[in-house]
Protein backbone atom coordinates (compact mmCIF):
# COMPACT_ATOMS: atom_id res chain seq x y z
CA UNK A 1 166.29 -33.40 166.27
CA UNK A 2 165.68 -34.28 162.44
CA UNK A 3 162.01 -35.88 162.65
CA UNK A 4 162.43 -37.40 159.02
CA UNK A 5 165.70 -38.85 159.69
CA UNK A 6 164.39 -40.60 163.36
CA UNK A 7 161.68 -42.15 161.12
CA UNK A 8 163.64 -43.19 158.68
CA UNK A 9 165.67 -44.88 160.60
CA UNK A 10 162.51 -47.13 161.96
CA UNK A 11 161.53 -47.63 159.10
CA UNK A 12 164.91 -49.28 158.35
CA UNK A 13 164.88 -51.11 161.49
CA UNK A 14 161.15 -52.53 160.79
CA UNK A 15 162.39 -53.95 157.47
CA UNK A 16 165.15 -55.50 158.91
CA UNK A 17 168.06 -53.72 157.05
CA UNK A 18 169.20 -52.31 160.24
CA UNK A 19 170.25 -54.50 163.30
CA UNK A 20 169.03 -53.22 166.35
CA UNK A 21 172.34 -51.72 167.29
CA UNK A 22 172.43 -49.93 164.46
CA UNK A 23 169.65 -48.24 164.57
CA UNK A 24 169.84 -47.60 168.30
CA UNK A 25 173.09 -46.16 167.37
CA UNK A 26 171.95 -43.59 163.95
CA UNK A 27 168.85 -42.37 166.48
CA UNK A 28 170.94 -41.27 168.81
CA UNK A 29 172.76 -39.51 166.06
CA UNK A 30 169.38 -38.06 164.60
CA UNK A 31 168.05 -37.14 167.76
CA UNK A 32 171.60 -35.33 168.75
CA UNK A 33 172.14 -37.04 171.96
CA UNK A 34 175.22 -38.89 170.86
CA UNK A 35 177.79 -35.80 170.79
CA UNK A 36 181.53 -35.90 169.44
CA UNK A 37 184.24 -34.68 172.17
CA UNK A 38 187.16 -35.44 169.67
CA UNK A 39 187.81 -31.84 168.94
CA UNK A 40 187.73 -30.64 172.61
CA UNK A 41 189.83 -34.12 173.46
CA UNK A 42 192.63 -33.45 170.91
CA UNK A 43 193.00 -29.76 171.90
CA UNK A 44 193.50 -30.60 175.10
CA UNK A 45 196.19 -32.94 174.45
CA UNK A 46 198.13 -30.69 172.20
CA UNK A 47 197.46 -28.14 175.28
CA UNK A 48 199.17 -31.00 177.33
CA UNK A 49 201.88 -31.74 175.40
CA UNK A 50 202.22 -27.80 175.33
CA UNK A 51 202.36 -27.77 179.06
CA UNK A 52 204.50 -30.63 179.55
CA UNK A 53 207.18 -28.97 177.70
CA UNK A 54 206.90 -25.64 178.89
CA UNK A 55 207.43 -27.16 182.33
CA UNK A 56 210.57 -29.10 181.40
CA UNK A 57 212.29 -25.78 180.07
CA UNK A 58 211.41 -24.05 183.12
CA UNK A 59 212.72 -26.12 185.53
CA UNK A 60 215.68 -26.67 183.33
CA UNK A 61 216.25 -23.21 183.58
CA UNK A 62 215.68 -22.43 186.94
CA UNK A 63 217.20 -25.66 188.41
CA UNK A 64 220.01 -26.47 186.17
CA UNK A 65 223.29 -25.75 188.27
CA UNK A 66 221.52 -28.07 191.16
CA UNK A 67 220.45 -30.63 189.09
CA UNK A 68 223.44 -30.55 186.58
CA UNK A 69 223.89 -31.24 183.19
CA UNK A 70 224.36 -34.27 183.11
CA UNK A 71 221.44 -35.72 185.10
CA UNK A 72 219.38 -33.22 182.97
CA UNK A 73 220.52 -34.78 179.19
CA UNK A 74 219.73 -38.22 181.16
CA UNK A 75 216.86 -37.55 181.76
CA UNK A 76 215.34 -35.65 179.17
CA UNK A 77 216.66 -38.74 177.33
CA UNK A 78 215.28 -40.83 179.39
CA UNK A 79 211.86 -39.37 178.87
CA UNK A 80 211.99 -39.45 175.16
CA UNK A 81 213.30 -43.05 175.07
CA UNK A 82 209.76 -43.60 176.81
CA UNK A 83 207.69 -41.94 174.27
CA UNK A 84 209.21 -43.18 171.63
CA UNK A 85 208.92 -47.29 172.86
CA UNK A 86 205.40 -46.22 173.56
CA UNK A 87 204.99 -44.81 169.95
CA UNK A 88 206.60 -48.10 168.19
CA UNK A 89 204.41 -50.26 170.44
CA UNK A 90 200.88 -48.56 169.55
CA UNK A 91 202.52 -48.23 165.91
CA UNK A 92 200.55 -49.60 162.81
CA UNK A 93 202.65 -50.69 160.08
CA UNK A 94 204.33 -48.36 157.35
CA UNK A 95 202.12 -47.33 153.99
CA UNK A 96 202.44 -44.85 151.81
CA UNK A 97 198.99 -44.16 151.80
CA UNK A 98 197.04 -42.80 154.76
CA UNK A 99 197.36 -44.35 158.08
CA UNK A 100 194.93 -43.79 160.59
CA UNK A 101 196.11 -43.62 164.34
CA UNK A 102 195.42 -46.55 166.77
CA UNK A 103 194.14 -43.75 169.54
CA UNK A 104 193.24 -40.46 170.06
CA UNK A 105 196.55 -40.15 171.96
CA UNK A 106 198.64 -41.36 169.20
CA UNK A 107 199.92 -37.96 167.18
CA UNK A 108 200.27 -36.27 170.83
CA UNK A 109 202.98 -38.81 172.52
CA UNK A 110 204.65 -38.55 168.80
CA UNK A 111 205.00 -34.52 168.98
CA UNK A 112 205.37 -35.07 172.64
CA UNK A 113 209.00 -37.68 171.79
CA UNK A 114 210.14 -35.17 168.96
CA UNK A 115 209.79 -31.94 171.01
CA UNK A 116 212.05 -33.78 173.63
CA UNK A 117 214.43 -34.78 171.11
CA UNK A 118 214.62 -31.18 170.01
CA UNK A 119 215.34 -29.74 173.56
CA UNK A 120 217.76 -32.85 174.50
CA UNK A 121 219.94 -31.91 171.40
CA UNK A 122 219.71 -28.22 171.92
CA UNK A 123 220.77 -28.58 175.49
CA UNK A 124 223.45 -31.25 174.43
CA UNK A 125 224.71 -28.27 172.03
CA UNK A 126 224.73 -25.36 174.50
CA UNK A 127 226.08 -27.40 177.70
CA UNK A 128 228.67 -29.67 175.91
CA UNK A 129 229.04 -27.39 172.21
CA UNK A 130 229.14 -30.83 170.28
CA UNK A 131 228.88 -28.78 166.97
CA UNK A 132 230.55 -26.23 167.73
CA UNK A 133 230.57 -23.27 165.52
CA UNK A 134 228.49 -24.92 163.17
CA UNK A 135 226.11 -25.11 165.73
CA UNK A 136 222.78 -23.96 162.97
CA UNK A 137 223.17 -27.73 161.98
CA UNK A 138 221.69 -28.71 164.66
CA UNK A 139 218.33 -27.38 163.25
CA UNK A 140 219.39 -29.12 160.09
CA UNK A 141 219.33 -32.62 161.78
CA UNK A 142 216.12 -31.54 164.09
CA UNK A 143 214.53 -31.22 160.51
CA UNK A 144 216.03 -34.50 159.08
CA UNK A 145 214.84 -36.05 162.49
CA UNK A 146 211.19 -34.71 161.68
CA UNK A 147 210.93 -35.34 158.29
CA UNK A 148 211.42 -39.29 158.97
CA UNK A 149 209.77 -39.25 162.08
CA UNK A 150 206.52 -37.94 160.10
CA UNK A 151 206.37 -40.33 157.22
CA UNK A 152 206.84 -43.22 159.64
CA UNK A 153 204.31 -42.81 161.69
CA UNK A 154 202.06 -40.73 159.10
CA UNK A 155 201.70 -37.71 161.03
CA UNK A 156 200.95 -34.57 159.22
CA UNK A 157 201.73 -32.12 162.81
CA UNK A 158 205.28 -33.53 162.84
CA UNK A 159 205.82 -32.52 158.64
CA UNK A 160 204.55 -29.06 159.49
CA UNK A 161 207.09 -28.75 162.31
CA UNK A 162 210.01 -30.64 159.75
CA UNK A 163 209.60 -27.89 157.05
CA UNK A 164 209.05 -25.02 159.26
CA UNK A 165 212.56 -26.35 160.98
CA UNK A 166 213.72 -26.38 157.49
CA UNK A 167 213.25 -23.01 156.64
CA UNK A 168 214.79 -21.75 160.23
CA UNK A 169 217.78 -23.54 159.75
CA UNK A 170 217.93 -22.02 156.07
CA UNK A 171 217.45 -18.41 157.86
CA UNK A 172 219.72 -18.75 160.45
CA UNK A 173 222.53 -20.16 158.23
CA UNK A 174 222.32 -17.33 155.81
CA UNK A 175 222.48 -14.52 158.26
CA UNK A 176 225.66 -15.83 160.12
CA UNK A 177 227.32 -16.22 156.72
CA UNK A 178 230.14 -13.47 156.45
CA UNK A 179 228.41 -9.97 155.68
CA UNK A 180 225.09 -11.73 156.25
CA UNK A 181 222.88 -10.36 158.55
CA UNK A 182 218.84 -9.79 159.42
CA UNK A 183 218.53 -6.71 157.95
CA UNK A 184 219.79 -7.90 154.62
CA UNK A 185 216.63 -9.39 153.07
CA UNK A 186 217.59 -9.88 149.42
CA UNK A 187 219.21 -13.19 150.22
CA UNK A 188 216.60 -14.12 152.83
CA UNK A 189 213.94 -13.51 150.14
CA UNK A 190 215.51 -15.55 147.57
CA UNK A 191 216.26 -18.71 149.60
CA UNK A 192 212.17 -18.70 151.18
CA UNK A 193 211.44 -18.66 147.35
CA UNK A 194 213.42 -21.35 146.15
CA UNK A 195 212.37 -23.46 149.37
CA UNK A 196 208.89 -22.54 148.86
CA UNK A 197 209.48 -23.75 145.14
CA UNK A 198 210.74 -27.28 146.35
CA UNK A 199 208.06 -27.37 148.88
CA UNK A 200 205.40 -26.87 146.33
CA UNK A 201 207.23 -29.11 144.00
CA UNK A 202 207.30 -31.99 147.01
CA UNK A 203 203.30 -31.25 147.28
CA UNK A 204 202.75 -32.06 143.76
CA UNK A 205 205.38 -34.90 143.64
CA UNK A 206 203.54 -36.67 146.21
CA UNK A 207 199.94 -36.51 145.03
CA UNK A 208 201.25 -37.67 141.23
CA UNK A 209 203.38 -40.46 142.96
CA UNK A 210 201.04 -41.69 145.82
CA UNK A 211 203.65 -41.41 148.54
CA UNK A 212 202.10 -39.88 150.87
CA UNK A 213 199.63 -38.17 149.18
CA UNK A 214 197.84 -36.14 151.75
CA UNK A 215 200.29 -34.43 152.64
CA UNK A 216 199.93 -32.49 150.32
CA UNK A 217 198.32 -29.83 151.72
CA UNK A 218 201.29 -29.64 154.25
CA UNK A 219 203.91 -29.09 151.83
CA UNK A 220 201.52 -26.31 149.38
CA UNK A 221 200.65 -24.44 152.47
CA UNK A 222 204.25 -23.89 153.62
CA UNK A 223 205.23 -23.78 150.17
CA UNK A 224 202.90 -20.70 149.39
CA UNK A 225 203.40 -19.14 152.95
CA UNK A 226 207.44 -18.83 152.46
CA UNK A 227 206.94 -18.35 148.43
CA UNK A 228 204.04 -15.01 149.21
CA UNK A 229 205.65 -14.20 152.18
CA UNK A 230 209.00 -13.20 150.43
CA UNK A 231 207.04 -11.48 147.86
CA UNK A 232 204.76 -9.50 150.26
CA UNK A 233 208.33 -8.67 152.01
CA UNK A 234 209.96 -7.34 148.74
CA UNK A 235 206.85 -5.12 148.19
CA UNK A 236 206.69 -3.66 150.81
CA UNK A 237 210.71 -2.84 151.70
CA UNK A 238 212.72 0.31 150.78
CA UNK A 239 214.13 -0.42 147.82
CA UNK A 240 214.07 0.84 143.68
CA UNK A 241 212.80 -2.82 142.91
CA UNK A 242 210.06 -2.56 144.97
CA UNK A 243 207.30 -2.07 142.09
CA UNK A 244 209.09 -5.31 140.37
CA UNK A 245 208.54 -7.29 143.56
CA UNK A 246 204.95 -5.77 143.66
CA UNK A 247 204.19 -7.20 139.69
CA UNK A 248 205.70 -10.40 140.65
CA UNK A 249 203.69 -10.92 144.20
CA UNK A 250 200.55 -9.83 141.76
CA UNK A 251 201.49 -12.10 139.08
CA UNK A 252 202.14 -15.06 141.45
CA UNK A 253 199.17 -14.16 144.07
CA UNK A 254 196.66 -14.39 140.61
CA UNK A 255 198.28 -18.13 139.35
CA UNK A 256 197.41 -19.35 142.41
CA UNK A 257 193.87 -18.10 143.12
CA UNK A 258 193.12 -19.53 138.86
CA UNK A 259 195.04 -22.92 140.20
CA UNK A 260 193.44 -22.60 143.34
CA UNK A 261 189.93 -22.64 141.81
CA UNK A 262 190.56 -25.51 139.33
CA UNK A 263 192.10 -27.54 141.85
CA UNK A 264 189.16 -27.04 144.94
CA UNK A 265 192.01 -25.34 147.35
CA UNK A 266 189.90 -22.91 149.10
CA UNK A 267 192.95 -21.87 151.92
CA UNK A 268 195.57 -21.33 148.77
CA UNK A 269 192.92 -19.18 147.06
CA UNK A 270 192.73 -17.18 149.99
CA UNK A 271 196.68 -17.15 151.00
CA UNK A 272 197.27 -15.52 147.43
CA UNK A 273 194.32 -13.17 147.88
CA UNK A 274 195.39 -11.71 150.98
CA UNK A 275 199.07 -11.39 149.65
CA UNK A 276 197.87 -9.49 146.93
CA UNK A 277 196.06 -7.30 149.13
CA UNK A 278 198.56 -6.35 151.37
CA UNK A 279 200.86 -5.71 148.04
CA UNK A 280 197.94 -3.37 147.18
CA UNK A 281 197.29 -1.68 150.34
CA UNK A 282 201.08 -0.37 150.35
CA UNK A 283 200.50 0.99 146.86
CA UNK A 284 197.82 2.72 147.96
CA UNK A 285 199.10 4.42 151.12
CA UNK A 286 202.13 5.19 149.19
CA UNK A 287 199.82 6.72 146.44
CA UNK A 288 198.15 9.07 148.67
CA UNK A 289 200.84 9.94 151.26
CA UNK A 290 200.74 14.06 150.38
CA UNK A 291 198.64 15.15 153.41
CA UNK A 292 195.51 14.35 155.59
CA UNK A 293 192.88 14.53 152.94
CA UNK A 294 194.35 12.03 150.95
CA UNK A 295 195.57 9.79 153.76
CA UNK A 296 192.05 9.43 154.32
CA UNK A 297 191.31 8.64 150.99
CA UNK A 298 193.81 5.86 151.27
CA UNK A 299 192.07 4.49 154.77
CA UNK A 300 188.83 4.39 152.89
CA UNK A 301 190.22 2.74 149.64
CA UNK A 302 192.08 0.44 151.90
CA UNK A 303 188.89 -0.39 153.65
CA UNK A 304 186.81 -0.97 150.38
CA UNK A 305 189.47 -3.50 149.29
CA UNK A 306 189.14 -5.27 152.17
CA UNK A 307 185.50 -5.88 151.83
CA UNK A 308 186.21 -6.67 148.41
CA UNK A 309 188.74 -9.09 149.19
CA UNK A 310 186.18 -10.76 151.75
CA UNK A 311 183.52 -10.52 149.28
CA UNK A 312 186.12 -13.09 146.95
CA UNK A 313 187.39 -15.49 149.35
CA UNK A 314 183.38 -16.03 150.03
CA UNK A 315 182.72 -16.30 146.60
CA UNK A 316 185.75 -18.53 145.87
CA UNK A 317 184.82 -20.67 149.16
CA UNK A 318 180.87 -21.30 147.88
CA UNK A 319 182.21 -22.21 143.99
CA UNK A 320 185.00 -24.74 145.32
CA UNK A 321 182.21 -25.94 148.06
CA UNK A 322 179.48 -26.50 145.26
CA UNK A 323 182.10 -28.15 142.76
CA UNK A 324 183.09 -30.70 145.82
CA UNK A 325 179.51 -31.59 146.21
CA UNK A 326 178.52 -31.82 142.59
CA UNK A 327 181.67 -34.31 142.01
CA UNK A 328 180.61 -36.49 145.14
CA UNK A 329 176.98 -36.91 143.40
């Protein structure tokens, strides 16, 4: 309980600038007996929705010759149709601006329709091959699908899922392409750059624009994750160029942590920081590889780094923190 806040808040009601549900409501608040749920409520909805689908691919697996196909696209159709009426009914209309949810349930019976959609036109593909061998477009129109869904009905879960489909499909294509294959990460690398380029592009485009402005965070966070993760993956491969993918995961890790800090983005600060490090800790255990002694050398180094590295996101975290509060006075 926060005694100066309770009388406060009497004192507000005495002179009349509260109503008397109002301040019935704020002592609650200051006395902590009104408690928010909507974290616990939301996770278990996504848990739900989680659940829900997990079931339907188990009994689609396990029952499919006895139900059939067919009744199985009908009604995994069937059951998307649903959520998606339900979605357009509780709908608010479009803006490009934020849009809150009507209920708590909104965002969940959203993921809920495009996670059916998903497994209706993967099973359509593997039961009836509609696209054939250019079956990796499928992911291509999942991500389409996604990308509209999500700046419809403003939903920030369904982008993530959109770009992260995005970047599959991209993959997936490249490594069926003739001579393509996993283990050939040059051309891997380069496309997860260039994405991660367009996705950081598309984060900045939409703050300078307005369309859609929050999510920008969405877009930078993907953008930085595919961008540092090809980096990280070029350092730390068997190749000659490995020290030039090592300068440029530096190079690019330390733009983002000075961007990071002028712009408040405490999570890209600490993306680029931990890319750097693991560039660093590689350099290190190949450094001291010779024998025992100085592998230990390299565990200890390795160790310090870490601490250091903690030491900076915590540092970083508190500056970006205090420069929030001092621009909200």
């Amino acid at each position: 309980m926060n005694p100066d806040v309770v009388s406060a808040v009497g004192r507000l009601r005495s002179a009349g600038i509260l109503s008397d549900r109002q301040a019935v409501f704020f002592d609650r608040v200051a006395r902590r007996r009104l408690v928010s749920i909507r974290f616990e409520i939301r996770a278990l909805l996504y848990v739900g929705v989680l659940l829900l689908t997990s079931g339907v691919g188990v009994l689609v697996a396990e029952h499919h010759r006895e139900i059939g196909p067919i009744a199985i696209a009908s009604g995994i159709g069937l059951a998307t149709a649903a959520c998606f009426a339900w979605v357009i009914r509780q709908a608010v209309p479009f803006s490009w601006g934020a849009v809150e949810p009507p209920n708590v349930g909104f965002d969940y019976v959203l993921l809920l329709a495009v996670v059916l959609l998903a497994a209706e036109l993967a099973y359509a593909e593997v039961e009836f091959t509609v696209l054939g061998p250019r079956w990796t477009y499928h992911l291509l129109v999942v991500a389409l699908v996604y990308l509209a869904v999500a700046y419809r009905w403003d939903s920030r879960t369904v982008l993530a899922l959109a770009l992260s489909t995005l970047a599959a499909w991209r993959g997936i294509s490249i490594s069926l392409l003739p001579g393509g294959s996993w283990t050939d990460d040059a051309p891997l690398r380069a496309n997860a750059i260039v994405l991660g380029t367009l996705y950081v592009g598309a984060a900045a485009f939409s703050v300078r624009r307005r369309l859609k402005a929050h999510f920008e965070d969405v877009f930078a966070n993907a953008g930085l994750l595919l961008i540092l993760g090809a980096l990280v993956s070029g350092a730390l491969a068997k190749e000659v160029a490995r020290p030039a993918w090592l300068l440029a995961l530096l190079i690019v890790a330390g733009l983002v942590m000075w961007l990071s800090l002028r712009l408040g983005r405490s999570l890209h600060f600490a993306e680029a920081v931990v890319g750097a490090y693991i560039g660093l800790v590689r350099l290190l255990f190949e450094t001291f590889s010779q024998g025992s002694g100085e592998s230990s050398v390299a565990f200890l180094l390795a160790a310090l780094l870490g601490a250091g590295v903690l030491v900076l996101i915590s540092v970083a975290y508190r500056r970006i923190r205090s420069q929030e509060d001092a621009r909200e006075r």
